[in-house]
Protein backbone atom coordinates (compact mmCIF):
# COMPACT_ATOMS: atom_id res chain seq x y z
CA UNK A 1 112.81 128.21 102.46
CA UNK A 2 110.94 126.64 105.36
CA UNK A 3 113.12 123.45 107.60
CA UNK A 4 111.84 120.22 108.10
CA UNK A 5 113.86 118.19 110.54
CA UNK A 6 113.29 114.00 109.74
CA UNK A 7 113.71 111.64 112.88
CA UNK A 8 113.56 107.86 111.92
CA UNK A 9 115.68 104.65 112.62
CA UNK A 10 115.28 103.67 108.97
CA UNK A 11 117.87 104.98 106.69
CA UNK A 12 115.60 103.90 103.74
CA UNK A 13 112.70 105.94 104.85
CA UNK A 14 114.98 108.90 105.57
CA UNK A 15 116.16 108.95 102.08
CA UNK A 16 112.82 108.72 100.63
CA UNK A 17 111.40 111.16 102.63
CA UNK A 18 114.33 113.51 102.30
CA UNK A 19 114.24 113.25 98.83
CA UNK A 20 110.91 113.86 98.19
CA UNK A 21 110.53 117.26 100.87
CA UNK A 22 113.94 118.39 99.29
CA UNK A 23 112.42 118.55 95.36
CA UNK A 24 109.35 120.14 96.70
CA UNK A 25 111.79 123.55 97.70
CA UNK A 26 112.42 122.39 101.39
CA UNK A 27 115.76 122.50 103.62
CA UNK A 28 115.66 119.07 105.44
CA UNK A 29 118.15 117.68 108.53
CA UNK A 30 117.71 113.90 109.63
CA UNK A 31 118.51 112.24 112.72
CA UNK A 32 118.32 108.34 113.34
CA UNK A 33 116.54 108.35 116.69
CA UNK A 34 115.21 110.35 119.37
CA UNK A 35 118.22 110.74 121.10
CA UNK A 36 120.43 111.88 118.34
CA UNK A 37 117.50 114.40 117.41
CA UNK A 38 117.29 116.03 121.10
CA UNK A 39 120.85 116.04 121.11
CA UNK A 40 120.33 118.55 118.03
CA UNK A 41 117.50 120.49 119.26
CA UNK A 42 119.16 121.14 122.39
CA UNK A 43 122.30 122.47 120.51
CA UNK A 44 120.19 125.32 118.97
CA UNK A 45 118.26 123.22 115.70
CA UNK A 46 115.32 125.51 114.95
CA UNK A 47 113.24 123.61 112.19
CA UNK A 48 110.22 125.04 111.12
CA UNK A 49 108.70 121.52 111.21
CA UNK A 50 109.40 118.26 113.14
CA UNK A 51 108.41 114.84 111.60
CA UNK A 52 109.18 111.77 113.98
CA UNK A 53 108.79 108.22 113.72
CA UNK A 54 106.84 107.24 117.00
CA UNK A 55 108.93 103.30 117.16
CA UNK A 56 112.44 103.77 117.32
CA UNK A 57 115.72 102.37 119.53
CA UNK A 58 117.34 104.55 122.40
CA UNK A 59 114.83 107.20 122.36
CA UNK A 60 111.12 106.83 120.84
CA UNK A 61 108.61 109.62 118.84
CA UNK A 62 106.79 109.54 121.84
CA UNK A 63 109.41 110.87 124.15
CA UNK A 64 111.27 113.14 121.65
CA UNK A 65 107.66 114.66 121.39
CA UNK A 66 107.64 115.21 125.02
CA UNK A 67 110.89 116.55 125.33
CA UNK A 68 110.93 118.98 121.61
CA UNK A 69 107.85 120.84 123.35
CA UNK A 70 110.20 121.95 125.93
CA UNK A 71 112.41 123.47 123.86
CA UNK A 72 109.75 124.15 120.54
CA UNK A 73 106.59 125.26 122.13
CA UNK A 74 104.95 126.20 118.74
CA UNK A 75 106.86 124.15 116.22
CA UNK A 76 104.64 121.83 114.58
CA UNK A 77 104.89 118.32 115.20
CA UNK A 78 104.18 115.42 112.88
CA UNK A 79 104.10 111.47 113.90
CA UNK A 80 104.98 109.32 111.00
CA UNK A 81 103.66 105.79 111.82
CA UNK A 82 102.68 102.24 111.25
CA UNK A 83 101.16 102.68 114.13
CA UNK A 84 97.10 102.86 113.93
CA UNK A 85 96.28 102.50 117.24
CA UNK A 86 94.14 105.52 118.61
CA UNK A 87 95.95 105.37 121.89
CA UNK A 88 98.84 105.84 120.89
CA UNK A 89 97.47 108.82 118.37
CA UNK A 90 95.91 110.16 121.80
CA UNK A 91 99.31 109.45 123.37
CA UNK A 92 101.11 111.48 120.74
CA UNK A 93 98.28 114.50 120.75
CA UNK A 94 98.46 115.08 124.41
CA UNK A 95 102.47 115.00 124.15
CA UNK A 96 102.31 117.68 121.81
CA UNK A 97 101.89 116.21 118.56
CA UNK A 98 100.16 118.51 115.48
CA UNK A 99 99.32 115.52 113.61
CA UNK A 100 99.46 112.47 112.49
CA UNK A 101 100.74 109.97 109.09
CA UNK A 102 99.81 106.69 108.82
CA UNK A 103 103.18 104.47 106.74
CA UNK A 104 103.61 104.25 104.39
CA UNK A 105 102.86 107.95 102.96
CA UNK A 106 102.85 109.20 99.13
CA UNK A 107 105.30 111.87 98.23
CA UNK A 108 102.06 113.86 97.36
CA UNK A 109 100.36 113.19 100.66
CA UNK A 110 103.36 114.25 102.59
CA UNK A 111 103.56 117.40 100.71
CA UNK A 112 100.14 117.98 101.00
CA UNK A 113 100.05 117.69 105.03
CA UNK A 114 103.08 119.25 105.12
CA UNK A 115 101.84 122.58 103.37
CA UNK A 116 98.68 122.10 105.28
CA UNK A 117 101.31 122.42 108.60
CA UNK A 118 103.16 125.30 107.68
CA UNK A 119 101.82 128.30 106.42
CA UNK A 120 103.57 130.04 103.03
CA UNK A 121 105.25 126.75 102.77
């Protein structure tokens, strides 16, 4: 069973995204912001996949992208945006980011990208 690990500041979207990974066979661990998600990855969370929010409080995607690729160098790396902007997309690719989902995303198009991601998922 492959691991996604969820970082966003909205519970809502959490829940929904949680939800819909979790039916589609996957183990899934949230955090609320970047902060509380290093905090995890630097106690020894492994996920096979990392999905961030870029805009979040204490700690944004951005950063958490930075600092997950020294600890993850080959774990994929999803933003999960409203963002458009192609800096910031640029921002996010040189950071590390595999990819990147434009809010609000289907259940089907998240499962879609997220097979596309991982391999045998």
């Amino acid at each position: 069973m492959k691991f996604v690990f969820l970082v966003d500041d909205s519970s809502t979207m959490l829940m929904s995204l949680k939800s819909t990974l979790e039916i589609s066979g996957f183990k899934v661990d949230t955090a609320s912001d970047g902060e509380q998600a290093l905090g995890k990855l630097q106690a020894g969370l492994k996920p096979d996949l990392i999905i961030t929010d870029i805009n979040m409080p204490r700690m944004d995607g951005l950063l958490l992208i930075k600092e997950a690729r020294k600890l993850l160098r080959f774990t994929p790396i999803l933003a999960l945006t409203t963002e458009s902007q192609a800096s910031k997309r640029d921002e996010a690719k040189r950071l590390g980011a595999s990819g990147w989902l434009i809010k609000p995303v289907t259940g089907s198009d998240l499962i879609r990208i997220v097979k596309q991601v991982l391999p045998g998922a």
